[in-house]
C-alpha atoms as a PDB file:
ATOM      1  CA  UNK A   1       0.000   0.000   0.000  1.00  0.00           C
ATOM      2  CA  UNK A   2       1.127   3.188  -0.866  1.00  0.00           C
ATOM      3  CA  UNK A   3       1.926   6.382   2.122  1.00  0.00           C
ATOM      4  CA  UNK A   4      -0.856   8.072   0.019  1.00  0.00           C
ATOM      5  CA  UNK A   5      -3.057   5.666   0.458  1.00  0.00           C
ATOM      6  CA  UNK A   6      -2.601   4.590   4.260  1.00  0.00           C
ATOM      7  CA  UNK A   7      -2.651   8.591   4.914  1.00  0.00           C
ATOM      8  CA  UNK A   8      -6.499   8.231   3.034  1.00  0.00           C
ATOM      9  CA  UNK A   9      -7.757   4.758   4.676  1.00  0.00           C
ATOM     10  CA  UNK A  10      -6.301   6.024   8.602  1.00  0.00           C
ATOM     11  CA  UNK A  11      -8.248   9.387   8.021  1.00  0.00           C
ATOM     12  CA  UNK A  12     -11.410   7.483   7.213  1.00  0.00           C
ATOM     13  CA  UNK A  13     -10.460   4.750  10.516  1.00  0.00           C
ATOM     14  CA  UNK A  14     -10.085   8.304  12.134  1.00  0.00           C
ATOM     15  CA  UNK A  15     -13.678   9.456  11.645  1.00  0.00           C
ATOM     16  CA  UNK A  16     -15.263   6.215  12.337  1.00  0.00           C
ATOM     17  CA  UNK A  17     -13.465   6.403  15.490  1.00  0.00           C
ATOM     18  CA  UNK A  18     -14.566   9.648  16.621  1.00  0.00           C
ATOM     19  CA  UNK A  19     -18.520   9.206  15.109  1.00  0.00           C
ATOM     20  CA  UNK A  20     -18.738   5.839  17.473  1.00  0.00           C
ATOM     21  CA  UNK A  21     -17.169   7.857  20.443  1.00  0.00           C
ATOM     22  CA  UNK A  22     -19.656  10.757  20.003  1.00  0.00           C
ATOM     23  CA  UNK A  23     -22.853   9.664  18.551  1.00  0.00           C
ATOM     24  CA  UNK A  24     -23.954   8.267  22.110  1.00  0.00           C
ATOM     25  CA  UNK A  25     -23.635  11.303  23.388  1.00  0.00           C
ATOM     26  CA  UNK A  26     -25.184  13.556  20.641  1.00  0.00           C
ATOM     27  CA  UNK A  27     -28.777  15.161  22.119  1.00  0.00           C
ATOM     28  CA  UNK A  28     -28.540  12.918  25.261  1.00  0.00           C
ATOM     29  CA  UNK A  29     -31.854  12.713  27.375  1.00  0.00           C
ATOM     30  CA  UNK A  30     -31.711  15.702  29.997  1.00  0.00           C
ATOM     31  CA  UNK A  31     -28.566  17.332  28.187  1.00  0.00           C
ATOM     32  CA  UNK A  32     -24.943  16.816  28.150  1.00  0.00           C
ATOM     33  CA  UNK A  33     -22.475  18.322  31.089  1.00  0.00           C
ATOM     34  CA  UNK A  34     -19.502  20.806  30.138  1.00  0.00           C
ATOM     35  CA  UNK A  35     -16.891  22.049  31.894  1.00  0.00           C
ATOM     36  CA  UNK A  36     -15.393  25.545  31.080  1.00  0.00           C
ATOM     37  CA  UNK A  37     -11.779  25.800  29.919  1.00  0.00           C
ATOM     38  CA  UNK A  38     -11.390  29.473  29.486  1.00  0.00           C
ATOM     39  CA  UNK A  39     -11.621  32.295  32.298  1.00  0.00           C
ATOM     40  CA  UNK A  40     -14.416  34.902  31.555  1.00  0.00           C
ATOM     41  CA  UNK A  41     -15.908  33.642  29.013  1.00  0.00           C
ATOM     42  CA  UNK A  42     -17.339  29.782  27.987  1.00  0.00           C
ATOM     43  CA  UNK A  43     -14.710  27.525  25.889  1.00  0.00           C
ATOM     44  CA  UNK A  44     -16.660  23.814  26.553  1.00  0.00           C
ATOM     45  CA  UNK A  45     -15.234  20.745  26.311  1.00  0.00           C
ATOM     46  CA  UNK A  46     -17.785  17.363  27.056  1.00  0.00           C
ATOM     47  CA  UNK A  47     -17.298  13.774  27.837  1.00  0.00           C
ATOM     48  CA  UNK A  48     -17.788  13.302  24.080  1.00  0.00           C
ATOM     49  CA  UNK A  49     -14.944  15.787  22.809  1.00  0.00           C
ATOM     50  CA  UNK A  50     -12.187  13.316  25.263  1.00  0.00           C
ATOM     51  CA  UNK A  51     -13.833  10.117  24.149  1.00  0.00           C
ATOM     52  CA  UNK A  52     -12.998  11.493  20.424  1.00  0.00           C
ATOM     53  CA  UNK A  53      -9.953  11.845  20.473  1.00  0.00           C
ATOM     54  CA  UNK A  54      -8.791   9.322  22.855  1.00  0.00           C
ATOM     55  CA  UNK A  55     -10.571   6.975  20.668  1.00  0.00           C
ATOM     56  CA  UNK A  56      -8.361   8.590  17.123  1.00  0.00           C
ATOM     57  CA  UNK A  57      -5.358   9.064  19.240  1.00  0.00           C
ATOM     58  CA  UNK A  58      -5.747   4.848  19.433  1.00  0.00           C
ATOM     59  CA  UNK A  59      -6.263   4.480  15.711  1.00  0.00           C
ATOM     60  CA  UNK A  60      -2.708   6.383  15.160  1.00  0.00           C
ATOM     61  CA  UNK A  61      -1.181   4.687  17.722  1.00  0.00           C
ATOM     62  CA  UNK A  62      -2.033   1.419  15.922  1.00  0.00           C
ATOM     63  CA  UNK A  63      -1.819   2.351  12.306  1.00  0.00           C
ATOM     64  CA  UNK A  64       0.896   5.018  12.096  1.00  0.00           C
ATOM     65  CA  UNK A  65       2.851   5.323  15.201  1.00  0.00           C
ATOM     66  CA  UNK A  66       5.296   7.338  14.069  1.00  0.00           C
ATOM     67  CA  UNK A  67       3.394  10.177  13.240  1.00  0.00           C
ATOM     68  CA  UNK A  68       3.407  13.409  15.180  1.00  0.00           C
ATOM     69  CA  UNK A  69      -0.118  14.202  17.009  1.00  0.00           C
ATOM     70  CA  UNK A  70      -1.681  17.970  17.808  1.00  0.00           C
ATOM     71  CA  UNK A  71      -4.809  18.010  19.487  1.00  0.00           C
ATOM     72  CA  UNK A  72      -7.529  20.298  20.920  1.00  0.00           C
ATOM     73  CA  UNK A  73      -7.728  17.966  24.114  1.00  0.00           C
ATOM     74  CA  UNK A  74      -4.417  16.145  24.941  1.00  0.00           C
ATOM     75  CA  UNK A  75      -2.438  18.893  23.280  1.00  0.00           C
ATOM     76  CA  UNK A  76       1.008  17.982  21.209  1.00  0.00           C
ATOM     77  CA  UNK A  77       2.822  14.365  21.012  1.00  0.00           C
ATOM     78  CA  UNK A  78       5.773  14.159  18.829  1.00  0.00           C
ATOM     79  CA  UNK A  79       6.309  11.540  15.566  1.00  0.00           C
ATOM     80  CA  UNK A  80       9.679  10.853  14.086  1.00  0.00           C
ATOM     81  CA  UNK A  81       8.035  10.895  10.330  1.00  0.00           C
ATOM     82  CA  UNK A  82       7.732  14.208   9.779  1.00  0.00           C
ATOM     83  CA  UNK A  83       3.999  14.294   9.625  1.00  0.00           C
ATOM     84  CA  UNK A  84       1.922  15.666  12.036  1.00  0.00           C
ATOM     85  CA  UNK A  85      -2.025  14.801  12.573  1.00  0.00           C
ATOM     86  CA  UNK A  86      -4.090  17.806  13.758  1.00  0.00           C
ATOM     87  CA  UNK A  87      -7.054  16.993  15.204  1.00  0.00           C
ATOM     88  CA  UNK A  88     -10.328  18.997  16.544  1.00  0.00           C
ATOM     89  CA  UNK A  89     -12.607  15.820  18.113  1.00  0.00           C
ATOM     90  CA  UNK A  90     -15.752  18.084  18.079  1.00  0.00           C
ATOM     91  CA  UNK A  91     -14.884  21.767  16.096  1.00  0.00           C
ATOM     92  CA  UNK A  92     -18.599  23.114  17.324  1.00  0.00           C
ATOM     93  CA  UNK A  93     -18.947  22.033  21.027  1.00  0.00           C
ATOM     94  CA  UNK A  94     -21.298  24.635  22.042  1.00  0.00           C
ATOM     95  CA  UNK A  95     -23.490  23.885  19.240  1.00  0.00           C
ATOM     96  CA  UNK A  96     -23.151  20.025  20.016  1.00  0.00           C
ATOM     97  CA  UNK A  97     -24.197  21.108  23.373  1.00  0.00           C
ATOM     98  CA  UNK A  98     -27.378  22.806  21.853  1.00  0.00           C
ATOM     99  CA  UNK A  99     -28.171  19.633  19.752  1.00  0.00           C
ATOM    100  CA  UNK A 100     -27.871  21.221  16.501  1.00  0.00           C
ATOM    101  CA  UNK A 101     -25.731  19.021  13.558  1.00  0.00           C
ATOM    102  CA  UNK A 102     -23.488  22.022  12.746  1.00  0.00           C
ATOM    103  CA  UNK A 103     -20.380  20.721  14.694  1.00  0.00           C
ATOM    104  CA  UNK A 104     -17.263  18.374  14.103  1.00  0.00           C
ATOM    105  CA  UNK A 105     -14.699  15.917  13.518  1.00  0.00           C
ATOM    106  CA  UNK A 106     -11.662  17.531  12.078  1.00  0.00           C
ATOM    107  CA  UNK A 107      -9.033  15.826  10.969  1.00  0.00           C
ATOM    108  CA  UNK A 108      -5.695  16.991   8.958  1.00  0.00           C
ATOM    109  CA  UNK A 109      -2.210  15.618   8.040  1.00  0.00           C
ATOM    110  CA  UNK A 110       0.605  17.643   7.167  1.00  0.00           C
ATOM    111  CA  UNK A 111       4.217  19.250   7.923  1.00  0.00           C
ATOM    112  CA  UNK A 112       5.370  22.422   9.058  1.00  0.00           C
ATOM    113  CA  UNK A 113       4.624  24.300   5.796  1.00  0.00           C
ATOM    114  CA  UNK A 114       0.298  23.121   6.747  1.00  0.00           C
ATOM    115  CA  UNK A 115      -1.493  20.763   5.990  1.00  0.00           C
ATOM    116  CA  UNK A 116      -1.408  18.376   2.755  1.00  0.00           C
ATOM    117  CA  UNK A 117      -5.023  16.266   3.458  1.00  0.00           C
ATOM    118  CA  UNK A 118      -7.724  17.505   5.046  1.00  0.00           C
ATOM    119  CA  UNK A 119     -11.598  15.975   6.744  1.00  0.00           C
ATOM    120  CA  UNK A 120     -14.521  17.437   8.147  1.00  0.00           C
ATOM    121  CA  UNK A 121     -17.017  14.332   9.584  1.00  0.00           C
ATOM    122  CA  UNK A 122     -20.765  15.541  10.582  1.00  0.00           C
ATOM    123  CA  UNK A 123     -21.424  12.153  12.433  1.00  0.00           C
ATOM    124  CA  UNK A 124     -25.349  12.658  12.926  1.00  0.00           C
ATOM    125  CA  UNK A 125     -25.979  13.653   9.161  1.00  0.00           C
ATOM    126  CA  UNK A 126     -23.722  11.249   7.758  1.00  0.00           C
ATOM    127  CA  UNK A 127     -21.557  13.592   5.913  1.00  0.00           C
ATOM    128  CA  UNK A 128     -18.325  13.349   4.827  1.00  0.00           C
ATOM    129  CA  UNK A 129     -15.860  15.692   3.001  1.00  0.00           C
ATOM    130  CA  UNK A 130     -12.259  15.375   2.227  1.00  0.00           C
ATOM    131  CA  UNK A 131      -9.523  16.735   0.298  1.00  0.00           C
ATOM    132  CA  UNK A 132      -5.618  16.604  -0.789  1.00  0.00           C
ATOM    133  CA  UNK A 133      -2.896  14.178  -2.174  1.00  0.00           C
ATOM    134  CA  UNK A 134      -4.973  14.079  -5.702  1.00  0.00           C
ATOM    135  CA  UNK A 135      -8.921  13.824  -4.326  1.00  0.00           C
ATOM    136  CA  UNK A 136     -11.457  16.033  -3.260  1.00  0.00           C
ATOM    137  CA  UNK A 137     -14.900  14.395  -2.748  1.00  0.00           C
ATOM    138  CA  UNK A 138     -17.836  13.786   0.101  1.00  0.00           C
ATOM    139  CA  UNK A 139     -20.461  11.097   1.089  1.00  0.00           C
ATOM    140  CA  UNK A 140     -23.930  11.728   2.508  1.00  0.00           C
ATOM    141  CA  UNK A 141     -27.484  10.857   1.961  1.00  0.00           C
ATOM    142  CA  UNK A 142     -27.277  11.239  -1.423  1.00  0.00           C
ATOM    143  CA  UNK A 143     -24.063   9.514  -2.291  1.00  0.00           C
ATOM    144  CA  UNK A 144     -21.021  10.249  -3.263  1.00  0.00           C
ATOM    145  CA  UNK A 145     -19.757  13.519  -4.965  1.00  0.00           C
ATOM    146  CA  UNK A 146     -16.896  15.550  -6.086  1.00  0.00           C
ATOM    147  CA  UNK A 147     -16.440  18.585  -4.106  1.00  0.00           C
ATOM    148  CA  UNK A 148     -15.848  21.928  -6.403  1.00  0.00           C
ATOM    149  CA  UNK A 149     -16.600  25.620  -4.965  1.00  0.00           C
ATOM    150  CA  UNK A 150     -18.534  27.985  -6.775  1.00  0.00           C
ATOM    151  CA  UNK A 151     -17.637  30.571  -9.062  1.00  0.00           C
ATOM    152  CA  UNK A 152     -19.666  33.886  -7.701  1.00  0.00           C
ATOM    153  CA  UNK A 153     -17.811  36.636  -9.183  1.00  0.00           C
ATOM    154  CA  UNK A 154     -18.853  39.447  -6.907  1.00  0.00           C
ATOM    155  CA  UNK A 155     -19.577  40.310  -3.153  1.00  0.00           C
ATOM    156  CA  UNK A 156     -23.273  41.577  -3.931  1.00  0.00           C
ATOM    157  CA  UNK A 157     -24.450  37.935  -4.947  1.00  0.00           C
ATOM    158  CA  UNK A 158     -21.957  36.317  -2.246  1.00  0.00           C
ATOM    159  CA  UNK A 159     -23.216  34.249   0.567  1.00  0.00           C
ATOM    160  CA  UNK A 160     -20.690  34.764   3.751  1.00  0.00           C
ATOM    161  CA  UNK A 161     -20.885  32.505   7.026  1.00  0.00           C
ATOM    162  CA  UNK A 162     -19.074  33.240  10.389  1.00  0.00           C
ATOM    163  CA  UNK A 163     -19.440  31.652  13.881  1.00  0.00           C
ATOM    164  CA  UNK A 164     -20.160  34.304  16.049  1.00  0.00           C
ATOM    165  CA  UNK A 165     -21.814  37.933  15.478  1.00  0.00           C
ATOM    166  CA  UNK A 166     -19.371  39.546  17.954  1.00  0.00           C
ATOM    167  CA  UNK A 167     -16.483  37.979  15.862  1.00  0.00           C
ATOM    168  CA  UNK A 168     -13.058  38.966  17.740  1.00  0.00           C
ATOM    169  CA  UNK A 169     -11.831  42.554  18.613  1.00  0.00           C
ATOM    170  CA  UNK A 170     -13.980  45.708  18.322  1.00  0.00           C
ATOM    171  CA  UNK A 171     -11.304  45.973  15.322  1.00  0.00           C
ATOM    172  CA  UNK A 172     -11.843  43.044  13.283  1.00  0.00           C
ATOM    173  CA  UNK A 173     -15.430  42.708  13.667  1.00  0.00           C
ATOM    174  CA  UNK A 174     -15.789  46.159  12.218  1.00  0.00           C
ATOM    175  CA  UNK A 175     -13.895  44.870   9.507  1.00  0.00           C
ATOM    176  CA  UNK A 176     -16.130  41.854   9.137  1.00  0.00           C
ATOM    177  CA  UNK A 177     -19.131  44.272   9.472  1.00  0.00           C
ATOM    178  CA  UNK A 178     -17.147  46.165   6.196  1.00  0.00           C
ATOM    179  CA  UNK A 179     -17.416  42.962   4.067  1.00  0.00           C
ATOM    180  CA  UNK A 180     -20.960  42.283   5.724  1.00  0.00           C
ATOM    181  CA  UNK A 181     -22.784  44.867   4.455  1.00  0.00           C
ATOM    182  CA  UNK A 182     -21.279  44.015   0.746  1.00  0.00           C
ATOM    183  CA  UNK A 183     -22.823  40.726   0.191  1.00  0.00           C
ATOM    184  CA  UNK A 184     -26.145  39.309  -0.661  1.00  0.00           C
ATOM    185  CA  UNK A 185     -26.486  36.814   2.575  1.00  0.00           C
ATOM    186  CA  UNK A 186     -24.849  36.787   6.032  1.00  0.00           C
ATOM    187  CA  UNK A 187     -25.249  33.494   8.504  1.00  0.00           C
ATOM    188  CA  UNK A 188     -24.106  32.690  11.406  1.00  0.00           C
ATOM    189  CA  UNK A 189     -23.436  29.550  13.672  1.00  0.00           C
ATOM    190  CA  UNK A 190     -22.381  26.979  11.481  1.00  0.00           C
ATOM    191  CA  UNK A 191     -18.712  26.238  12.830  1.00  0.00           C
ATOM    192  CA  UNK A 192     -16.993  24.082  10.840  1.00  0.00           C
ATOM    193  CA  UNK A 193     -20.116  23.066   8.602  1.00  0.00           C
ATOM    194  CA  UNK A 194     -19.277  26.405   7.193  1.00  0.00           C
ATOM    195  CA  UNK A 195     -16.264  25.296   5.474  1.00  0.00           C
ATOM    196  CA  UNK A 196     -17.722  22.401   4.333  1.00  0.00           C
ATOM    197  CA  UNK A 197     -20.354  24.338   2.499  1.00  0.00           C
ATOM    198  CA  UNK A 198     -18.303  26.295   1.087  1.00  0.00           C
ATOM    199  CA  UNK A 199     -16.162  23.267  -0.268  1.00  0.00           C
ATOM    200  CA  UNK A 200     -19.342  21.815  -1.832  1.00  0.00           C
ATOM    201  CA  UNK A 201     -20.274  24.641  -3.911  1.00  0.00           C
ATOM    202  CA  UNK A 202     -22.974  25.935  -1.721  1.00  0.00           C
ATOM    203  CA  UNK A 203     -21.576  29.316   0.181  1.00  0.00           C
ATOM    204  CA  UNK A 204     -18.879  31.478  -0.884  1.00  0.00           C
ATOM    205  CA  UNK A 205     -16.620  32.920   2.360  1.00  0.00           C
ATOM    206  CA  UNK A 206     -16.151  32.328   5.781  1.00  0.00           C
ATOM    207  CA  UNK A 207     -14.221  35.213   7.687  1.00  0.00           C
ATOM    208  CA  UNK A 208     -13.495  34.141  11.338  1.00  0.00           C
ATOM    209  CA  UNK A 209     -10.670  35.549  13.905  1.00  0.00           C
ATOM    210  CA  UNK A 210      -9.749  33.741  16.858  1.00  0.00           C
ATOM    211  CA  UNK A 211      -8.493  30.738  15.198  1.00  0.00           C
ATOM    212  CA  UNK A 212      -5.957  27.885  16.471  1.00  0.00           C
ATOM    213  CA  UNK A 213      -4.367  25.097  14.245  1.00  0.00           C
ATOM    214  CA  UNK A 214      -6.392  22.215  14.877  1.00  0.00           C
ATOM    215  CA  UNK A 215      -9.343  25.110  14.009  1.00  0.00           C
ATOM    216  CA  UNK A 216      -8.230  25.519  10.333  1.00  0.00           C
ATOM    217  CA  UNK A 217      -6.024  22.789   8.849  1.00  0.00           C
ATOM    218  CA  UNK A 218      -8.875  20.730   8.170  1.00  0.00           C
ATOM    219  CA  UNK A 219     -10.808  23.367   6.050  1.00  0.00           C
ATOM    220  CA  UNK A 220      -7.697  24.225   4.380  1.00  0.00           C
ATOM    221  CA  UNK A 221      -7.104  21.751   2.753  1.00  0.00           C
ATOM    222  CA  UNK A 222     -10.795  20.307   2.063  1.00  0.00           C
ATOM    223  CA  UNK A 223     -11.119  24.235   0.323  1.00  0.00           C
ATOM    224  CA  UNK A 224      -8.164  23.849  -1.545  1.00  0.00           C
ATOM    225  CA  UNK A 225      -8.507  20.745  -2.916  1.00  0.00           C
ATOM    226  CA  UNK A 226     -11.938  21.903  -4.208  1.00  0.00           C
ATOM    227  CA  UNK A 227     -10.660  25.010  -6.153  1.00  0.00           C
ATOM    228  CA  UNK A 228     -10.975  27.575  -2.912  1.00  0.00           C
ATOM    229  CA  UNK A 229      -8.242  29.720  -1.049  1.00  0.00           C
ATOM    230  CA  UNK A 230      -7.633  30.146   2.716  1.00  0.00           C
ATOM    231  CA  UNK A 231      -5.353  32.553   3.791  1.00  0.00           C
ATOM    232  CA  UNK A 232      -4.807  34.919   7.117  1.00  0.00           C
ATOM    233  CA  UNK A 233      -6.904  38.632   6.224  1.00  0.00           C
ATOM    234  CA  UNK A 234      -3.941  39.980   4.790  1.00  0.00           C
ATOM    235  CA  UNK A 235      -3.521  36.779   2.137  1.00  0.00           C
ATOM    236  CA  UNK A 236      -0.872  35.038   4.403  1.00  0.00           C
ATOM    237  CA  UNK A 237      -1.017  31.363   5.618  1.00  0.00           C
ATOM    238  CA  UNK A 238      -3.320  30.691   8.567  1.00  0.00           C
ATOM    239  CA  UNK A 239      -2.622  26.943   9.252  1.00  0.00           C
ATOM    240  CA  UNK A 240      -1.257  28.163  12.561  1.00  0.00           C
ATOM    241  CA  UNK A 241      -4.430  29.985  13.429  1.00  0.00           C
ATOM    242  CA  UNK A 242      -5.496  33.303  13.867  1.00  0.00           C
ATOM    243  CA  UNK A 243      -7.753  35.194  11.605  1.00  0.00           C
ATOM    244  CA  UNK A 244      -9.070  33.067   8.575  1.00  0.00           C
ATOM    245  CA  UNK A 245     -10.317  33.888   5.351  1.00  0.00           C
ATOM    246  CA  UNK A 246     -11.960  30.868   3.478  1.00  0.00           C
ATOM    247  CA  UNK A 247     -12.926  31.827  -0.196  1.00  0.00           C
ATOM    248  CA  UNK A 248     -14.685  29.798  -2.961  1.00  0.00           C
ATOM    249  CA  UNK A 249     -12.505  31.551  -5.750  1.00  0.00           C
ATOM    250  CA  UNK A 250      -9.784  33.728  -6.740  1.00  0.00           C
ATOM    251  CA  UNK A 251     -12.185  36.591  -7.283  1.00  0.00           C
ATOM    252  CA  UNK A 252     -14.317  36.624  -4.288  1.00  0.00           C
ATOM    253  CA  UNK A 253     -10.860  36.421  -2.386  1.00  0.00           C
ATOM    254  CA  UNK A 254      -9.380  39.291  -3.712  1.00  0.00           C
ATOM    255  CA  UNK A 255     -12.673  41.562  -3.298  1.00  0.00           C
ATOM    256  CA  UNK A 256     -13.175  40.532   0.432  1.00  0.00           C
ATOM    257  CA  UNK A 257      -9.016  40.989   1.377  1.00  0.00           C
ATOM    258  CA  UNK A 258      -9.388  44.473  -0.218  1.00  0.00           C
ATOM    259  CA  UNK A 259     -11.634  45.308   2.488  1.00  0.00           C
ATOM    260  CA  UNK A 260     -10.181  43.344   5.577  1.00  0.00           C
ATOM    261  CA  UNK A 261      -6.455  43.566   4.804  1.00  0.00           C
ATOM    262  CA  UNK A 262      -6.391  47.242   5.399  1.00  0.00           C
ATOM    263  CA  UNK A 263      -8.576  47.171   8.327  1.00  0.00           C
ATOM    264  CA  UNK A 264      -6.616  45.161  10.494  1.00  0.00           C
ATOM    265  CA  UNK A 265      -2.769  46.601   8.921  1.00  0.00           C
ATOM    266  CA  UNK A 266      -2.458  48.258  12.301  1.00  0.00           C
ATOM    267  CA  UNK A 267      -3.911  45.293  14.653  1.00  0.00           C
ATOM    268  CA  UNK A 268      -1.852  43.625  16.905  1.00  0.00           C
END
């Protein structure tokens, strides 16, 4: 078997890993428990989010032990290969928490330049998308398809997504506000469903700030791989976090980092 092709088949074992870890726990009779890992303000983390990615950590430990490991949970374990696995066991906790099937399982594998394959699972729907090393496809209720974004041309027929209205600093949500009022539709809420929209054709930008690794790498490369960009808000790499603009085309790209790159020039 080829690297190429063990890299594709351990993703997959990855996802089936985390959907039998989390499904249980998915709109649980009398709601689910969370603790809080932030101070003064609420970063969850469940029973479910662990079980994830104890349960993927297991499938790498098995398959490719030699592999480097980042994730949200259990934080950083070296490899010797040179390839890291960055993984987010539920991107979406809150809205797992809320019972809506907008959250989850992301899953990347890359080096130090970002990430070279990239999968977003939605357990409860049965959706799949992934992309990198030659594919770029996804699996749901309807079967099997190739993933390709769209080709909108302009910002006043665009359809933009975030996560949260009060998107990061007083700064860079008046910047988001900037592209906001530009396009045709604005949605919220979707976490990393978002990306995965916009990968199938069906939305054209996501602008979020905030951002860590295991946040992003997935989406990058499930975006790329479908024709899309992702870069940082002034058209840098983001695949260490921080402020992400997702992009279904060259064009839509370059009209939304017109408006946000100058915006945040000054920003720390």
């Amino acid at each position: 078997m080829s690297d190429t092709q063990d890299i594709l088949e351990t993703a997959h074992a990855l996802a089936d890993a985390a959907r039998g870890a989390i499904l249980p726990h998915f709109r649980a009779t009398g709601g689910l428990a969370a603790e809080n890992k932030a101070t003064g303000a609420f970063d969850p983390v469940t029973v479910a989010d662990r079980a994830a990615e104890r349960a993927m950590r297991a499938v790498l430990a098995k398959r490719r032990p030699d592999d480097g490991i980042l994730g949200e949970e259990y934080g950083r374990s070296e490899g010797t290969s040179g390839l890291t696995w960055v993984l987010d066991p539920i991107d979406g906790t809150r809205g797992f928490m809320s019972g809506t099937p907008t959250w989850g399982v992301l899953i990347a594998v890359g080096g130090a330049e970002g990430p070279t394959f990239g999968m977003i699972d939605q357990p409860y729907t049965g959706e799949r998308f992934w992309g990198g090393l030659g594919t770029a496809e996804w699996t749901g209720p309807l079967g099997r398809r190739t993933l390709a974004t769209r080709a909108t041309p302009a910002l006043d027929t665009a359809i933009l997504f975030t996560t949260f209205p009060e998107i990061g600093t007083c700064r860079e949500q008046a910047a988001f506000r900037s592209v906001a009022e530009r396009v045709r539709l604005v949605r919220y809420g979707m976490d990393c469903y978002a990306y995965a929209l916009l990968a199938a054709g069906q939305i054209d930008l996501v602008i979020e700030a905030g951002l860590h690794a295991y946040d992003i790498q997935a989406p990058i490369a499930v975006i790329e791989a479908a024709g899309g960009i992702v870069t940082d808000w002034a058209g840098g790499g983001v695949h260490a976090g921080g402020r992400a603009l997702a992009a279904a085309n060259a064009e839509i790209h370059r009209a939304a980092l017109e408006i946000l790159a100058p915006m945040i020039a000054e920003a720390p």
